[in-house]
C-alpha atoms as a PDB file:
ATOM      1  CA  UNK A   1    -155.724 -95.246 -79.654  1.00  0.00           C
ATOM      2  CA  UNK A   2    -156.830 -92.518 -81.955  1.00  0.00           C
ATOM      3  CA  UNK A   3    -156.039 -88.721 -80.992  1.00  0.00           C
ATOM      4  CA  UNK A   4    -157.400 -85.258 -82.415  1.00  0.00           C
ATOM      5  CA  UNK A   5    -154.829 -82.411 -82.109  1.00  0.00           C
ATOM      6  CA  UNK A   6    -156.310 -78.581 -82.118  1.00  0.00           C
ATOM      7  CA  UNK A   7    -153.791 -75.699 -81.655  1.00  0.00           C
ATOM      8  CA  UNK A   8    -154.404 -74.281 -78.434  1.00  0.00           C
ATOM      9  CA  UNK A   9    -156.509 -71.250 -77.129  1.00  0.00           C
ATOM     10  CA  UNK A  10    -155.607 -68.880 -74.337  1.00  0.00           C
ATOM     11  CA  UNK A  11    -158.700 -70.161 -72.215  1.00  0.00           C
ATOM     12  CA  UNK A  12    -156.916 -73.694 -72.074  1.00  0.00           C
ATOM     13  CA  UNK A  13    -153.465 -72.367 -70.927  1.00  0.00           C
ATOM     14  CA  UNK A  14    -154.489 -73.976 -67.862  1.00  0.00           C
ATOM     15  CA  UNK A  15    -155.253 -77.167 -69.112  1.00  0.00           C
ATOM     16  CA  UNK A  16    -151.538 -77.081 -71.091  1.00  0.00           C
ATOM     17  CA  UNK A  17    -149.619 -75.840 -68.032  1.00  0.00           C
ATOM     18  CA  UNK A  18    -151.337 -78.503 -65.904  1.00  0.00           C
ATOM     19  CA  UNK A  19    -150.586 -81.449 -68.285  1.00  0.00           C
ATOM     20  CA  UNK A  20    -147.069 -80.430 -68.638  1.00  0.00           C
ATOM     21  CA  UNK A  21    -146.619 -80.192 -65.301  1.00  0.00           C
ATOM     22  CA  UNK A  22    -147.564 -83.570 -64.571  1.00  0.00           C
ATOM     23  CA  UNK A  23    -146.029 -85.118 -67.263  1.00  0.00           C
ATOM     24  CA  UNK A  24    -142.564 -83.222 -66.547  1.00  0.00           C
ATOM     25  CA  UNK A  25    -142.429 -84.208 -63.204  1.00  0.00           C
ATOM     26  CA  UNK A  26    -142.580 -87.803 -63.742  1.00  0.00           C
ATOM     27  CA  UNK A  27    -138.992 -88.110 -66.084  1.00  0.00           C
ATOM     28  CA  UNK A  28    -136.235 -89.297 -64.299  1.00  0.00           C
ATOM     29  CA  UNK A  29    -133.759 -86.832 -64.957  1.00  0.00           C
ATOM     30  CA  UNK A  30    -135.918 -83.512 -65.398  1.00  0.00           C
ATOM     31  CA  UNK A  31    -134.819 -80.201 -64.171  1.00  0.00           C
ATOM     32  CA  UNK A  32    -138.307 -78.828 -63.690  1.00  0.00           C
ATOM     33  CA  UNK A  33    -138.256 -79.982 -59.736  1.00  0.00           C
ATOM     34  CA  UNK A  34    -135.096 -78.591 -59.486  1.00  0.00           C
ATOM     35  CA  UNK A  35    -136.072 -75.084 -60.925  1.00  0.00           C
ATOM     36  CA  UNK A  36    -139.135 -75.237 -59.045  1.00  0.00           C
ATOM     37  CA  UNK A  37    -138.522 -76.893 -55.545  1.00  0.00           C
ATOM     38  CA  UNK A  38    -141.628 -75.753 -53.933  1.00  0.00           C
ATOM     39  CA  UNK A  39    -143.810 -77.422 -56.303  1.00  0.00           C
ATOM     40  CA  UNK A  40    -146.766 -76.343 -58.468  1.00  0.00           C
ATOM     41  CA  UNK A  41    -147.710 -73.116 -56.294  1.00  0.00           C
ATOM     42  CA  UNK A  42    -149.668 -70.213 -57.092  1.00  0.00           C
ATOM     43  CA  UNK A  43    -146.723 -67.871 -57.867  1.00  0.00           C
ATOM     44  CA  UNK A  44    -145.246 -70.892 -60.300  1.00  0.00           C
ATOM     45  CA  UNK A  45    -148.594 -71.211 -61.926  1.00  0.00           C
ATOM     46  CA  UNK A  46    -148.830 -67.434 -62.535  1.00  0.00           C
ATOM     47  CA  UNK A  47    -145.433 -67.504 -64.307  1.00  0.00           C
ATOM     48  CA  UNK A  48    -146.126 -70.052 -66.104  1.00  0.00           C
ATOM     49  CA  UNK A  49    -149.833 -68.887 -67.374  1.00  0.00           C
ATOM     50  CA  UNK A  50    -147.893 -65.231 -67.928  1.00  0.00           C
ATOM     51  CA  UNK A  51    -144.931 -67.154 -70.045  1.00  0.00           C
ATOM     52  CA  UNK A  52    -147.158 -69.145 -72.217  1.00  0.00           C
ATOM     53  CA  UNK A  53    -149.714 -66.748 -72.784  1.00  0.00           C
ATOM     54  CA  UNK A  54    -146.628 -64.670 -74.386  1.00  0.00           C
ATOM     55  CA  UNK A  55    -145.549 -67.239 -76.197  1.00  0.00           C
ATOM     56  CA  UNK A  56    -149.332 -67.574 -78.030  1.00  0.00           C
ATOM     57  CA  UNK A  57    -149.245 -64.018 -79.022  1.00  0.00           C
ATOM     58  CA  UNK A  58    -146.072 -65.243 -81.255  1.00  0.00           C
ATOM     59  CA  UNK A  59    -146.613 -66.144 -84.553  1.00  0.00           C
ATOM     60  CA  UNK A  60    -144.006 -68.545 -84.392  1.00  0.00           C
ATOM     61  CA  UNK A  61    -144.812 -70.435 -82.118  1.00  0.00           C
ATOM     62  CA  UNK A  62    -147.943 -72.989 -82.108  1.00  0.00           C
ATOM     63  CA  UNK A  63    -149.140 -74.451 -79.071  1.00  0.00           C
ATOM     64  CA  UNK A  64    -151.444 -77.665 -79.434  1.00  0.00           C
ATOM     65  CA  UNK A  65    -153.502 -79.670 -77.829  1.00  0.00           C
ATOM     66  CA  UNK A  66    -153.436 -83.455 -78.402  1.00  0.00           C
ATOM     67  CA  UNK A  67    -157.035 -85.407 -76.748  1.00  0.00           C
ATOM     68  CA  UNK A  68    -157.999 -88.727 -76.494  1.00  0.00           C
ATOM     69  CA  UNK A  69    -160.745 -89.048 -79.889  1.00  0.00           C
ATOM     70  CA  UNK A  70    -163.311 -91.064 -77.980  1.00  0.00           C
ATOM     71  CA  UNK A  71    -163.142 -89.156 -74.445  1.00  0.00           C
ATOM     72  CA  UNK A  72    -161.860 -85.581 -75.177  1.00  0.00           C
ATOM     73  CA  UNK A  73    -159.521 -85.475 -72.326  1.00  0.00           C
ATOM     74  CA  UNK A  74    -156.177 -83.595 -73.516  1.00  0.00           C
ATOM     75  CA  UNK A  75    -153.676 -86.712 -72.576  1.00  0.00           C
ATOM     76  CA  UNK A  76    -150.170 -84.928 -74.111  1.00  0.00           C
ATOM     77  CA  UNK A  77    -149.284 -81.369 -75.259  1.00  0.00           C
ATOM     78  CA  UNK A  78    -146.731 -79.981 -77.614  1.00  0.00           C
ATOM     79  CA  UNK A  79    -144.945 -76.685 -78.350  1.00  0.00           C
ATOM     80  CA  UNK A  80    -143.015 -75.842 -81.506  1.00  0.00           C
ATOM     81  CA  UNK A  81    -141.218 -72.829 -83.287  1.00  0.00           C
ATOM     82  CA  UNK A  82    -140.847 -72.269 -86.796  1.00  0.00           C
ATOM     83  CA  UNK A  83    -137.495 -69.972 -87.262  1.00  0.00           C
ATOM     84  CA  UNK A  84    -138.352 -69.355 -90.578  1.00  0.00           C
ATOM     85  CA  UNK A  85    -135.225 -67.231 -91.654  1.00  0.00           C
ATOM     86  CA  UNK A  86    -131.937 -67.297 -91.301  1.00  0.00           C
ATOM     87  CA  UNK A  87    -130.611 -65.096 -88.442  1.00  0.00           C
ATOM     88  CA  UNK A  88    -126.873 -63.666 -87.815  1.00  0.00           C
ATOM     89  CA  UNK A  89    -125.330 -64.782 -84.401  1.00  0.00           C
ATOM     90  CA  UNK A  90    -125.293 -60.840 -83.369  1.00  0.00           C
ATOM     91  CA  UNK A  91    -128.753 -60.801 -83.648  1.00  0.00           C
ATOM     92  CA  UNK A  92    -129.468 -63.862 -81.412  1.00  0.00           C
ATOM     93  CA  UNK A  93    -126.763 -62.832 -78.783  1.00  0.00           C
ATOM     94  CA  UNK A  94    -128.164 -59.225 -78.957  1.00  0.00           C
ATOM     95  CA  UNK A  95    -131.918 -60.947 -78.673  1.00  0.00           C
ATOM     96  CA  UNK A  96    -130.426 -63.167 -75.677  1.00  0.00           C
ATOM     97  CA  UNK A  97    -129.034 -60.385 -74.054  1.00  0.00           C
ATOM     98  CA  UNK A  98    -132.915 -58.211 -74.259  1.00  0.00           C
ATOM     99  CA  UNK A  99    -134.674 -61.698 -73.095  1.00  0.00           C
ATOM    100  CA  UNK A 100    -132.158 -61.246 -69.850  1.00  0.00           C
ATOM    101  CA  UNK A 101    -132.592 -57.881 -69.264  1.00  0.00           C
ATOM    102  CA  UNK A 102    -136.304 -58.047 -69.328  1.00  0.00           C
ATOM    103  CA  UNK A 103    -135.820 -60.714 -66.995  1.00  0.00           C
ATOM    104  CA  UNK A 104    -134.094 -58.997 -64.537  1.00  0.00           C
ATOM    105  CA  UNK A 105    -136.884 -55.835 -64.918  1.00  0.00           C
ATOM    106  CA  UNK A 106    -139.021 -58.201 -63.884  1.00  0.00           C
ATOM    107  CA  UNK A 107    -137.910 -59.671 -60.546  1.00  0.00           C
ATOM    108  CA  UNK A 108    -137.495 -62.945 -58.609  1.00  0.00           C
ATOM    109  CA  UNK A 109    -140.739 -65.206 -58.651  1.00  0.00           C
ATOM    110  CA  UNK A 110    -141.091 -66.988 -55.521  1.00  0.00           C
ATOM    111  CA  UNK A 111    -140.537 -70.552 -55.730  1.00  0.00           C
ATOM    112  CA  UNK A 112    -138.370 -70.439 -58.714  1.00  0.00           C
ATOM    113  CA  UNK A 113    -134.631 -71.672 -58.533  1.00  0.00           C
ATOM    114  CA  UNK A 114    -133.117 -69.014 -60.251  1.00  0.00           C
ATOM    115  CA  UNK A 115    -129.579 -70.372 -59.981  1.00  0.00           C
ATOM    116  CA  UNK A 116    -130.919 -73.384 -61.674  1.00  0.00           C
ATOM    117  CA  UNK A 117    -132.559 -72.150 -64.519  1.00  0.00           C
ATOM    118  CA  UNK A 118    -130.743 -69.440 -65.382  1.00  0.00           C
ATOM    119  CA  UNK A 119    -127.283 -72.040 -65.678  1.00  0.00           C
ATOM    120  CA  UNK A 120    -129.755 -74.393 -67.730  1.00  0.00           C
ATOM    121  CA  UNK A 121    -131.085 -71.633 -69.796  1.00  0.00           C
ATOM    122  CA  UNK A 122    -127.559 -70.580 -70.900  1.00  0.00           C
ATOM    123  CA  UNK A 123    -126.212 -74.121 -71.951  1.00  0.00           C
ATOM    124  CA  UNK A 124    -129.466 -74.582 -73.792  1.00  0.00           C
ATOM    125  CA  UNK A 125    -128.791 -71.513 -75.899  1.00  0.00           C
ATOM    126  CA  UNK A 126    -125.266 -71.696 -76.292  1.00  0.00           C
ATOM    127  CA  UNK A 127    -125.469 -75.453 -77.523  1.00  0.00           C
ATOM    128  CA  UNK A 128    -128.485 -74.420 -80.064  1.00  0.00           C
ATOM    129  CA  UNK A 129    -126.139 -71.608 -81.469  1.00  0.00           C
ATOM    130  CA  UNK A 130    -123.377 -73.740 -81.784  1.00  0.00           C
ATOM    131  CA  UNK A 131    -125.321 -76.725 -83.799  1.00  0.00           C
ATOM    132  CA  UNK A 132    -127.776 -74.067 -86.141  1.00  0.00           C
ATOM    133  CA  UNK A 133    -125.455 -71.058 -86.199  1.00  0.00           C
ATOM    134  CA  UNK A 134    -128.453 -68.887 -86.789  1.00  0.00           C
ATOM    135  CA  UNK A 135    -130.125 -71.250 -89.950  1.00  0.00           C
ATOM    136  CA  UNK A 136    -133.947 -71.473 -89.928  1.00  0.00           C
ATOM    137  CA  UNK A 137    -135.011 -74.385 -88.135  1.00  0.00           C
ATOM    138  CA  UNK A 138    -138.264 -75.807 -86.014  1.00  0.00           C
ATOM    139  CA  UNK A 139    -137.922 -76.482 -82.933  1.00  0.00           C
ATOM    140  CA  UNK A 140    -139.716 -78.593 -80.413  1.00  0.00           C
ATOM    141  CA  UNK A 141    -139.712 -77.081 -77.186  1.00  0.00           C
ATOM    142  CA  UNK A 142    -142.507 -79.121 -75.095  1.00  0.00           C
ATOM    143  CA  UNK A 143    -143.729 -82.343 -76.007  1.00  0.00           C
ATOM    144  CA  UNK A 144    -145.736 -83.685 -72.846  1.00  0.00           C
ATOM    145  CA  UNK A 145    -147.678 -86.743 -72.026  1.00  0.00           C
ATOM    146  CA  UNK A 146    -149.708 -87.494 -69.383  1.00  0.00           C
ATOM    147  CA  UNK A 147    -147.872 -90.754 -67.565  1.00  0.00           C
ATOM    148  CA  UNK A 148    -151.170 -92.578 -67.940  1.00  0.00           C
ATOM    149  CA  UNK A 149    -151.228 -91.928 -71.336  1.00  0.00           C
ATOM    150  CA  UNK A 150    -147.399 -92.642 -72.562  1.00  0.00           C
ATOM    151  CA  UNK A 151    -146.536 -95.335 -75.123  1.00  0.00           C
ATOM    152  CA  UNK A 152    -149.716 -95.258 -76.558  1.00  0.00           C
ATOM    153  CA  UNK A 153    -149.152 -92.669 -79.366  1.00  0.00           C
ATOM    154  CA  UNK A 154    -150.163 -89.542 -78.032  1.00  0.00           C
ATOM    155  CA  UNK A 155    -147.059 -87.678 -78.013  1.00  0.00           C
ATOM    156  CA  UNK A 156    -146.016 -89.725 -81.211  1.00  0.00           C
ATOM    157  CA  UNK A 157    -148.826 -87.660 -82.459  1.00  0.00           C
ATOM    158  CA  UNK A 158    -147.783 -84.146 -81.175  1.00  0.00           C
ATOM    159  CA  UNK A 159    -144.535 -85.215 -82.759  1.00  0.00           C
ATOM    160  CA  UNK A 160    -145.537 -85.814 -86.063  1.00  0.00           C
ATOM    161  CA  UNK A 161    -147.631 -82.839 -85.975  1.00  0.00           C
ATOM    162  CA  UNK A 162    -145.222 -80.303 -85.939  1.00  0.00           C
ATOM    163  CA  UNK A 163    -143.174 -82.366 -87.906  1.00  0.00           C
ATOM    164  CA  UNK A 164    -144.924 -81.527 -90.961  1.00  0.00           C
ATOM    165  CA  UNK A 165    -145.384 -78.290 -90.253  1.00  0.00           C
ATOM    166  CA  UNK A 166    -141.296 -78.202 -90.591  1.00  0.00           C
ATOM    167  CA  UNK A 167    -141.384 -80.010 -93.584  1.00  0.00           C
ATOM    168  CA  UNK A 168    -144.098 -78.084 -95.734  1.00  0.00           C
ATOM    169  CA  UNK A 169    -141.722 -75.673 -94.580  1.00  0.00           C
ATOM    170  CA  UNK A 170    -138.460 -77.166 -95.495  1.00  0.00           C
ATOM    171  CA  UNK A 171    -136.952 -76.430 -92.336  1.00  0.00           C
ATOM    172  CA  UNK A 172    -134.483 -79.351 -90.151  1.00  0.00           C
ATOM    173  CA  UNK A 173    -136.179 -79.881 -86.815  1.00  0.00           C
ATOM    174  CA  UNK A 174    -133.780 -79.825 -83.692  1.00  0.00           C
ATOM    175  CA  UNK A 175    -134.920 -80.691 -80.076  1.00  0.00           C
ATOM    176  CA  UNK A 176    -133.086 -81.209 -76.691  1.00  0.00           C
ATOM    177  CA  UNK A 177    -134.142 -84.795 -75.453  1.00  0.00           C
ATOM    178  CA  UNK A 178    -134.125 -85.753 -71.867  1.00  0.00           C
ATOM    179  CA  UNK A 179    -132.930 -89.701 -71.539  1.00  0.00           C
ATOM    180  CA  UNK A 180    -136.790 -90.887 -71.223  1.00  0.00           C
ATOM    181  CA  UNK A 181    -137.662 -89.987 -75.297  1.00  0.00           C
ATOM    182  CA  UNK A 182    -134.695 -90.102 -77.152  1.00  0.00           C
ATOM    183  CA  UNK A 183    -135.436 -93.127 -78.900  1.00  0.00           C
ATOM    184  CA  UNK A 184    -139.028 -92.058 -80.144  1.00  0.00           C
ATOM    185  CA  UNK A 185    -137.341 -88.850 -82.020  1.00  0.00           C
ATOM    186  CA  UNK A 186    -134.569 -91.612 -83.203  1.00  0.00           C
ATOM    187  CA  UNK A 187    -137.363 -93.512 -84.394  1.00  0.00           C
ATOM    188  CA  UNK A 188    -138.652 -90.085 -86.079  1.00  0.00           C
ATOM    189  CA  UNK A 189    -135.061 -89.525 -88.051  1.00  0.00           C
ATOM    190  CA  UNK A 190    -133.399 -87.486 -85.522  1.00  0.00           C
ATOM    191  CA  UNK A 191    -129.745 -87.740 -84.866  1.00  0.00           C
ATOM    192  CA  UNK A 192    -127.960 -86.730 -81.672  1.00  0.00           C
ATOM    193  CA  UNK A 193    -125.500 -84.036 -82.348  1.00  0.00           C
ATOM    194  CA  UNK A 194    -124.445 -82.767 -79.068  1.00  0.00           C
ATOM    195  CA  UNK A 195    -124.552 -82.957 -75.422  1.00  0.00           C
ATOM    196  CA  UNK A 196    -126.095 -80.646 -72.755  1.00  0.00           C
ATOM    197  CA  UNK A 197    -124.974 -81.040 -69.157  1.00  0.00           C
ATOM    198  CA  UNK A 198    -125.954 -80.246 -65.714  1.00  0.00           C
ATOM    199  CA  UNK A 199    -124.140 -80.387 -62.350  1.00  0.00           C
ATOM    200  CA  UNK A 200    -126.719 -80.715 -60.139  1.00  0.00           C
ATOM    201  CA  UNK A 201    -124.393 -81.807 -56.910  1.00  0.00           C
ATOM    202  CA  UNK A 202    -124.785 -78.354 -55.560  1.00  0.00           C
ATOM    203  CA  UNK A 203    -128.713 -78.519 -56.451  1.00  0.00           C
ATOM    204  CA  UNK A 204    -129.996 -81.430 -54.311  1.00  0.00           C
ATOM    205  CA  UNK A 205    -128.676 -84.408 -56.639  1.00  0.00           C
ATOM    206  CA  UNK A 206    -125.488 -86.309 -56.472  1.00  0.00           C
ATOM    207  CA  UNK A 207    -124.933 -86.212 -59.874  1.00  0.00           C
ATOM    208  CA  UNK A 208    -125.117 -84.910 -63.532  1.00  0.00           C
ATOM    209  CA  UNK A 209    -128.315 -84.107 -65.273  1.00  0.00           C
ATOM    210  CA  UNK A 210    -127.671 -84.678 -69.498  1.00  0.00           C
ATOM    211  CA  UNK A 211    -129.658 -84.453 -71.778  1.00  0.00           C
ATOM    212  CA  UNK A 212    -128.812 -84.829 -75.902  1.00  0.00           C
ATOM    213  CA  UNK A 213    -129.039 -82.316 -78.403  1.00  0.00           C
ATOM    214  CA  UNK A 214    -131.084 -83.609 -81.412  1.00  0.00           C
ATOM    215  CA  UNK A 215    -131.244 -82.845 -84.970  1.00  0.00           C
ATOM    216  CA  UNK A 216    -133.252 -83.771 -88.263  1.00  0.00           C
ATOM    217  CA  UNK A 217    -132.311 -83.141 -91.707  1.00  0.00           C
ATOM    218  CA  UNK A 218    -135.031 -80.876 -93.460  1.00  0.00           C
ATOM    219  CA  UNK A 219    -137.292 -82.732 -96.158  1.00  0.00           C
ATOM    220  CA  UNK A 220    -139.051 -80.855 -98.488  1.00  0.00           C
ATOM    221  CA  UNK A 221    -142.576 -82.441 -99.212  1.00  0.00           C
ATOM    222  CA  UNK A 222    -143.362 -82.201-102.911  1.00  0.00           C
ATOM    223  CA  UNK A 223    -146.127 -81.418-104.837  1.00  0.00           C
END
């Protein structure tokens, strides 16, 4: 299949949000029902629309959408950021410690697992400061495919995208892989480099949620 990726616009945060959401849901060992138990409610949606919409005001950050060529239909989505600079671990610890705080100015969102997130949250930025130390980096945040759509090259596609975005850039590309799509960024030179765990026995599982850290060595394109 053949796929057309535009970067998104703020009247298709919707259509992102939605497609994430339903591709999410479906991995094995995803967190997203756990942070969310209720399901995709109003009050979720809202956050998420709120979150996202944020995030496309950042410059860097790019948000696309990857559709089907023949029927239009956006089958996967993808998020990446482009640290361009290197940053000093005060700054990130002093920028983790704002992101909290406006948090906590904000309030508790109905429907949202707080104990969940917040413990996942932490790992996930504790591990990526421990593997980058503050280098300039991409980073894949969301790649999402539609179940219907999977191994057919549609989030090969978002993945390659941003990939040479990073490289035009110069920039090593690091990701945190859930067990379903580690072997498509193996495939796409990335190298596991750490481990991020979850205890989930006190969440509704009987066990563990891991997922791998993943990193690729920048490459330069020429010319």
């Amino acid at each position: 299949m053949s796929y057309e990726i535009t970067p998104m616009k703020e009247d298709e945060i919707d259509i992102y949000i939605k497609v994430s959401w339903e591709a999410l849901t479906q991995v094995e060992d995803s967190v997203l029902t756990l942070v969310y138990p209720d399901g995709f409610t109003e009050s979720v949606q809202a956050n998420m629309r709120k979150t996202t919409r944020d995030g496309l005001s950042d410059p860097s950050t790019s948000y696309v959408l990857i559709r089907d060529i023949d029927t239009k239909d956006v089958v996967a989505v993808a998020c990446w950021y482009y640290q361009t600079k290197d940053v000093a671990i005060r700054e990130l610890l002093d920028a983790e410690e704002k992101a909290r705080e406006k948090r906590m100015e904000q309030g508790p969102i109905p429907g949202i697992n707080y104990a969940v997130i917040d413990k996942f949250r932490e790992a996930s930025m504790e591990s990526k400061r421990e593997i980058l130390a503050g280098r300039a980096h991409a980073a894949l945040r969301v790649l999402s495919t539609l179940p219907a759509a999977q191994r057919k090259g549609a989030g090969t596609a978002g993945l390659i995208w941003g990939l040479r975005k990073a490289d035009e850039l110069g920039l090593p590309a690091y990701l945190v892989s859930s067990g379903m799509g580690r072997s498509l960024y193996a495939a796409h030179g990335f190298s596991e480099v750490g481990e991020l765990s979850l205890d989930t026995s006190h969440h509704g599982r009987p066990h563990k949620v891991s997922h791998c850290c993943m990193l690729r060595a920048a490459k330069r394109i020429s010319g």
